[in-house]
C-alpha atoms as a PDB file:
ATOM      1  CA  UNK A   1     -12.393   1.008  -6.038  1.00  0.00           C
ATOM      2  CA  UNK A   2     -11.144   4.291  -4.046  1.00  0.00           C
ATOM      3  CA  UNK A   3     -10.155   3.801   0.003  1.00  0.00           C
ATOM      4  CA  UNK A   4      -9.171   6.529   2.299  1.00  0.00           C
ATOM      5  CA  UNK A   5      -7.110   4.651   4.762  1.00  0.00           C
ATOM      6  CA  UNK A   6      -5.161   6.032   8.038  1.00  0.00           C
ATOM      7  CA  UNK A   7      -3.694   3.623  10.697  1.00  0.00           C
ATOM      8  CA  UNK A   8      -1.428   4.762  13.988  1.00  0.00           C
ATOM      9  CA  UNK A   9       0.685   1.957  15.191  1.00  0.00           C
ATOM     10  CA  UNK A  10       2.332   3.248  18.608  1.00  0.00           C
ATOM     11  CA  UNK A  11       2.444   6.787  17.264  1.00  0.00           C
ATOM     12  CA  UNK A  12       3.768   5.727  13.646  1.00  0.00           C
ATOM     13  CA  UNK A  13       0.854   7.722  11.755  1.00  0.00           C
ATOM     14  CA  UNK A  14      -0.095   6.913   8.298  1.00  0.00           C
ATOM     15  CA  UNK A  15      -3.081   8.057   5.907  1.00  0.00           C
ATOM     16  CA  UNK A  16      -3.872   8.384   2.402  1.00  0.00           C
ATOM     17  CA  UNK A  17      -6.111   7.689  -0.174  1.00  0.00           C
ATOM     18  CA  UNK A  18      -6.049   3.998  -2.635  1.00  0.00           C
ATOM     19  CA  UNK A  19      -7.167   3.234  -5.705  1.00  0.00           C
ATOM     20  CA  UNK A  20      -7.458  -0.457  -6.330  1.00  0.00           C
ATOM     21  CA  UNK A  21      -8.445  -2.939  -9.139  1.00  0.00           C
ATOM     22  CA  UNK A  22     -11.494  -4.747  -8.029  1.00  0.00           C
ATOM     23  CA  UNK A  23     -12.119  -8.119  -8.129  1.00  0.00           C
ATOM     24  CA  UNK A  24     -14.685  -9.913 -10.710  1.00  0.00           C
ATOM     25  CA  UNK A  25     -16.765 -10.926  -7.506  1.00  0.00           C
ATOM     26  CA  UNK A  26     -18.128  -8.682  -5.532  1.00  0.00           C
ATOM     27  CA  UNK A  27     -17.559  -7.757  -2.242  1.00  0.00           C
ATOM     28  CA  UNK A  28     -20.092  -9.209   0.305  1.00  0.00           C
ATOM     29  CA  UNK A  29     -20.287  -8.066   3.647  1.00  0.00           C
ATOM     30  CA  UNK A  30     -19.123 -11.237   5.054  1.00  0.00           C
ATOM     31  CA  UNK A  31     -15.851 -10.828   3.177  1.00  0.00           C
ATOM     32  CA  UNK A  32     -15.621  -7.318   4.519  1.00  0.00           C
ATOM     33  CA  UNK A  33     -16.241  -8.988   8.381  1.00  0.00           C
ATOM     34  CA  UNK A  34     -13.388 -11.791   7.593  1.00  0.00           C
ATOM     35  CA  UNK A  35     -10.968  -9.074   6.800  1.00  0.00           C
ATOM     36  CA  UNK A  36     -11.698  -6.619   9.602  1.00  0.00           C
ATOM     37  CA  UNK A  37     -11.159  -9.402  12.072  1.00  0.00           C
ATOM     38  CA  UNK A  38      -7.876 -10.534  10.791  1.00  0.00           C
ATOM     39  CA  UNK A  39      -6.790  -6.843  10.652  1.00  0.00           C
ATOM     40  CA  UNK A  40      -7.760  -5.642  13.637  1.00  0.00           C
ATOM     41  CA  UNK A  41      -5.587  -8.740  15.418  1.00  0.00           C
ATOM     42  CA  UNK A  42      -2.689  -7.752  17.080  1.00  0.00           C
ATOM     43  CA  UNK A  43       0.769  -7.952  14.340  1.00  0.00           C
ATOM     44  CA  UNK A  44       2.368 -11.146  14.342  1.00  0.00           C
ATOM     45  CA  UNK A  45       2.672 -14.596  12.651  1.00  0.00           C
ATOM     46  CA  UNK A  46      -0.831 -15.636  13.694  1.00  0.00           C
ATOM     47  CA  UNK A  47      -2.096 -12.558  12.177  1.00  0.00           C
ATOM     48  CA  UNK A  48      -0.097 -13.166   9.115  1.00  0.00           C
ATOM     49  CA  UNK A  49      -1.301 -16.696   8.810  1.00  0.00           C
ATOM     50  CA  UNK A  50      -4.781 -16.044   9.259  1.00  0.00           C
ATOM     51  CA  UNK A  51      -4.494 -13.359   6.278  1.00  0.00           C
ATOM     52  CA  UNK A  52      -2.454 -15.676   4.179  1.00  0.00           C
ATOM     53  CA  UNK A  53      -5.475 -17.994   4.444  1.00  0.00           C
ATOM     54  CA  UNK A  54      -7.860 -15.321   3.363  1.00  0.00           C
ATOM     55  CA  UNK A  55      -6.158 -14.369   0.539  1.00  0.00           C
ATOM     56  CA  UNK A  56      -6.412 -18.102  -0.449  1.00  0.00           C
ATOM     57  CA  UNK A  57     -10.140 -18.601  -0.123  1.00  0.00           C
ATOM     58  CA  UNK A  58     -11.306 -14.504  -1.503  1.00  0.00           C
ATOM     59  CA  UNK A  59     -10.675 -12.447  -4.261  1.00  0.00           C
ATOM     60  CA  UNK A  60      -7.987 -10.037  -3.767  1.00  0.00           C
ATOM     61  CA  UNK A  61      -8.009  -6.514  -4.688  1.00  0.00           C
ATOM     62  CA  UNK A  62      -4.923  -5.287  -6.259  1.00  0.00           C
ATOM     63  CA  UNK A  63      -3.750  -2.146  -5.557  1.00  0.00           C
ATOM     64  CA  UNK A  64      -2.799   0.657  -8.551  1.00  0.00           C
ATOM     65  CA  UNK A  65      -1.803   3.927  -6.818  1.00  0.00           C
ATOM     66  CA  UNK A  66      -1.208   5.255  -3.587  1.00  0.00           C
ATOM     67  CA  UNK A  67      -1.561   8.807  -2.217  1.00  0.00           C
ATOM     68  CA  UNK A  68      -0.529  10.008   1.163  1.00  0.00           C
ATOM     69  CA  UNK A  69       1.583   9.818   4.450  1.00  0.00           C
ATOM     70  CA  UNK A  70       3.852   7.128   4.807  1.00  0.00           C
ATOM     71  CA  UNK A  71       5.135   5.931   9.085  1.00  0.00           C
ATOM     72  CA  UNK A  72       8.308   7.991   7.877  1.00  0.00           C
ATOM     73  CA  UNK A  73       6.488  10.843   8.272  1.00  0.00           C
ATOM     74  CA  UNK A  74       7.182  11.219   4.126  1.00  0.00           C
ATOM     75  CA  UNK A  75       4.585  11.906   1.969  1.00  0.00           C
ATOM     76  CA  UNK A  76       3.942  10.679  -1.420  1.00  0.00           C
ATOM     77  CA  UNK A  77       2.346   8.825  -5.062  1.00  0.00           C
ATOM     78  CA  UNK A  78       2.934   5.094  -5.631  1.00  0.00           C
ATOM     79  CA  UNK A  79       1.885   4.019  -8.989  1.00  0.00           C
ATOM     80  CA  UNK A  80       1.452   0.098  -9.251  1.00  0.00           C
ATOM     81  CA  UNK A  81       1.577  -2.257 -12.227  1.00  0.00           C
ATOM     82  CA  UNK A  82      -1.170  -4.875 -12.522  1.00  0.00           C
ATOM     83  CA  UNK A  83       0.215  -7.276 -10.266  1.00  0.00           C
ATOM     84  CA  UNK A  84       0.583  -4.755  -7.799  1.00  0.00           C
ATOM     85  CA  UNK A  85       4.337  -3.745  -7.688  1.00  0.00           C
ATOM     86  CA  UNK A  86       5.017  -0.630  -7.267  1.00  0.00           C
ATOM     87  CA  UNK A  87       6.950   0.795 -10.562  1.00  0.00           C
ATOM     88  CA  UNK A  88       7.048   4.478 -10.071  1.00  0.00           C
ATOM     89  CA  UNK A  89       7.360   6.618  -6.646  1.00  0.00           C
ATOM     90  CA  UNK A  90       7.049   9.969  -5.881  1.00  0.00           C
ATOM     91  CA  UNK A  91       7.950  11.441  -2.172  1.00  0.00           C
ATOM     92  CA  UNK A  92       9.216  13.928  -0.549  1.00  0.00           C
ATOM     93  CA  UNK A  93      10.763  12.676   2.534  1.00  0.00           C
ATOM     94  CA  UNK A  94      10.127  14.374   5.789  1.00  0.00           C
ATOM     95  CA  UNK A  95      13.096  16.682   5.285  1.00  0.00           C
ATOM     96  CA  UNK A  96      11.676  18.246   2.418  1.00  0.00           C
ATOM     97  CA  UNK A  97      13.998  16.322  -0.203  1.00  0.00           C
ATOM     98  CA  UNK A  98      11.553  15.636  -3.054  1.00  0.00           C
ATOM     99  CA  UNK A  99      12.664  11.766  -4.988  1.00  0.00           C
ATOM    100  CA  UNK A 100      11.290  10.448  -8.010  1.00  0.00           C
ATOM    101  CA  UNK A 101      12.286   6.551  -8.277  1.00  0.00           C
ATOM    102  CA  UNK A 102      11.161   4.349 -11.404  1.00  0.00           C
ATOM    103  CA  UNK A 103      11.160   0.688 -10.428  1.00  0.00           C
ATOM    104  CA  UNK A 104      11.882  -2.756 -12.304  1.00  0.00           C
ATOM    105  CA  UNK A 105       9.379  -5.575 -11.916  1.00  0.00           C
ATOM    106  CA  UNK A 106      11.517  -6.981  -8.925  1.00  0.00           C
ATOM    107  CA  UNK A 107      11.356  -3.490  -6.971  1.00  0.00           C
ATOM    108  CA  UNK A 108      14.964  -2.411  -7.847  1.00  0.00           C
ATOM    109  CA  UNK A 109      15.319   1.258  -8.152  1.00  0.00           C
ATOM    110  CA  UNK A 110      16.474   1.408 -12.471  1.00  0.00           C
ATOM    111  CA  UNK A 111      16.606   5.299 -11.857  1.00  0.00           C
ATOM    112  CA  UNK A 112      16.389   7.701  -9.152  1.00  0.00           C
ATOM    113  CA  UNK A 113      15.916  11.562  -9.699  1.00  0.00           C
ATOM    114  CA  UNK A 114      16.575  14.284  -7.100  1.00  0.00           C
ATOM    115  CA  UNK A 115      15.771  17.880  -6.589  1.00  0.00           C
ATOM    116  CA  UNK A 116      19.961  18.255  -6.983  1.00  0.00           C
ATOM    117  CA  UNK A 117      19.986  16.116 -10.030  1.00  0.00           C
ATOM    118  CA  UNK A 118      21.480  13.136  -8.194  1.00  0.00           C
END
C-alpha cells in the first residue's frame, strides 16, 4: 500500500511518500473513520491511549520505506525491516550534509557513512 502523507504541527512541516505492508484484512471504511478520529485529536496521552487501543482491536499496517521531509527540515529514505524498524537511512540534513546510517534490530547506528568519510 503507497501513502503520500504531509502534516504541519505549529510550523514543523513534514511530507513524503510510504510504502507499507498491508494487512490480511482489508481496510473498511469504518477502520479508516476510527483512525482519522484518533489522529486528528489534539497530541497527548489521551490521544495515545485511544490509538494504543486501536492498534489492539485492527490490523496494523507495517511500514517498509519512507521517502520525504522530515520536521528537521532534512530530507530523506528509511528502509524498514518486517517488523517495522528502520535498518537503513538515507538523509541529507538541512545543511546539505548527506548521512548514510545502517541500523541493528534495536535502532543502534552499527555504521554511519559521511560525505567526508567519517
Amino acid at each position: 500500500m503507497l501513502t503520500l502523507d504531509a502534516s504541519d504541527d505549529d510550523g514543523k512541516r513534514s511530507s513524503g511518500i510510504t510504502v507499507n505492508d498491508a494487512p490480511a484484512a482489508p481496510l473498511t471504511p469504518e477502520i479508516l473513520t476510527a483512525y482519522n478520529r484518533i489522529y486528528s485529536m489534539p497530541k497527548g496521552l489521551e490521544r495515545d491511549g485511544a490509538m494504543a487501543e486501536f492498534m489492539k482491536t485492527y490490523p496494523k499496517l507495517s511500514q517498509r520505506a519512507y521517502l520525504g521531509r522530515d520536521q528537521d527540515d532534512s530530507v530523506g529514505l528509511k528502509l524498514r525491516d518486517v517488523h517495522g524498524k528502520v535498518r537503513a537511512a538515507l538523509r541529507v540534513k538541512a545543511d546539505g550534509t548527506p548521512i548514510l546510517e545502517f541500523l541493528d534490530e534495536s535502532g543502534k547506528v552499527m555504521q554511519k557513512m559521511t560525505a567526508d568519510g567519517r
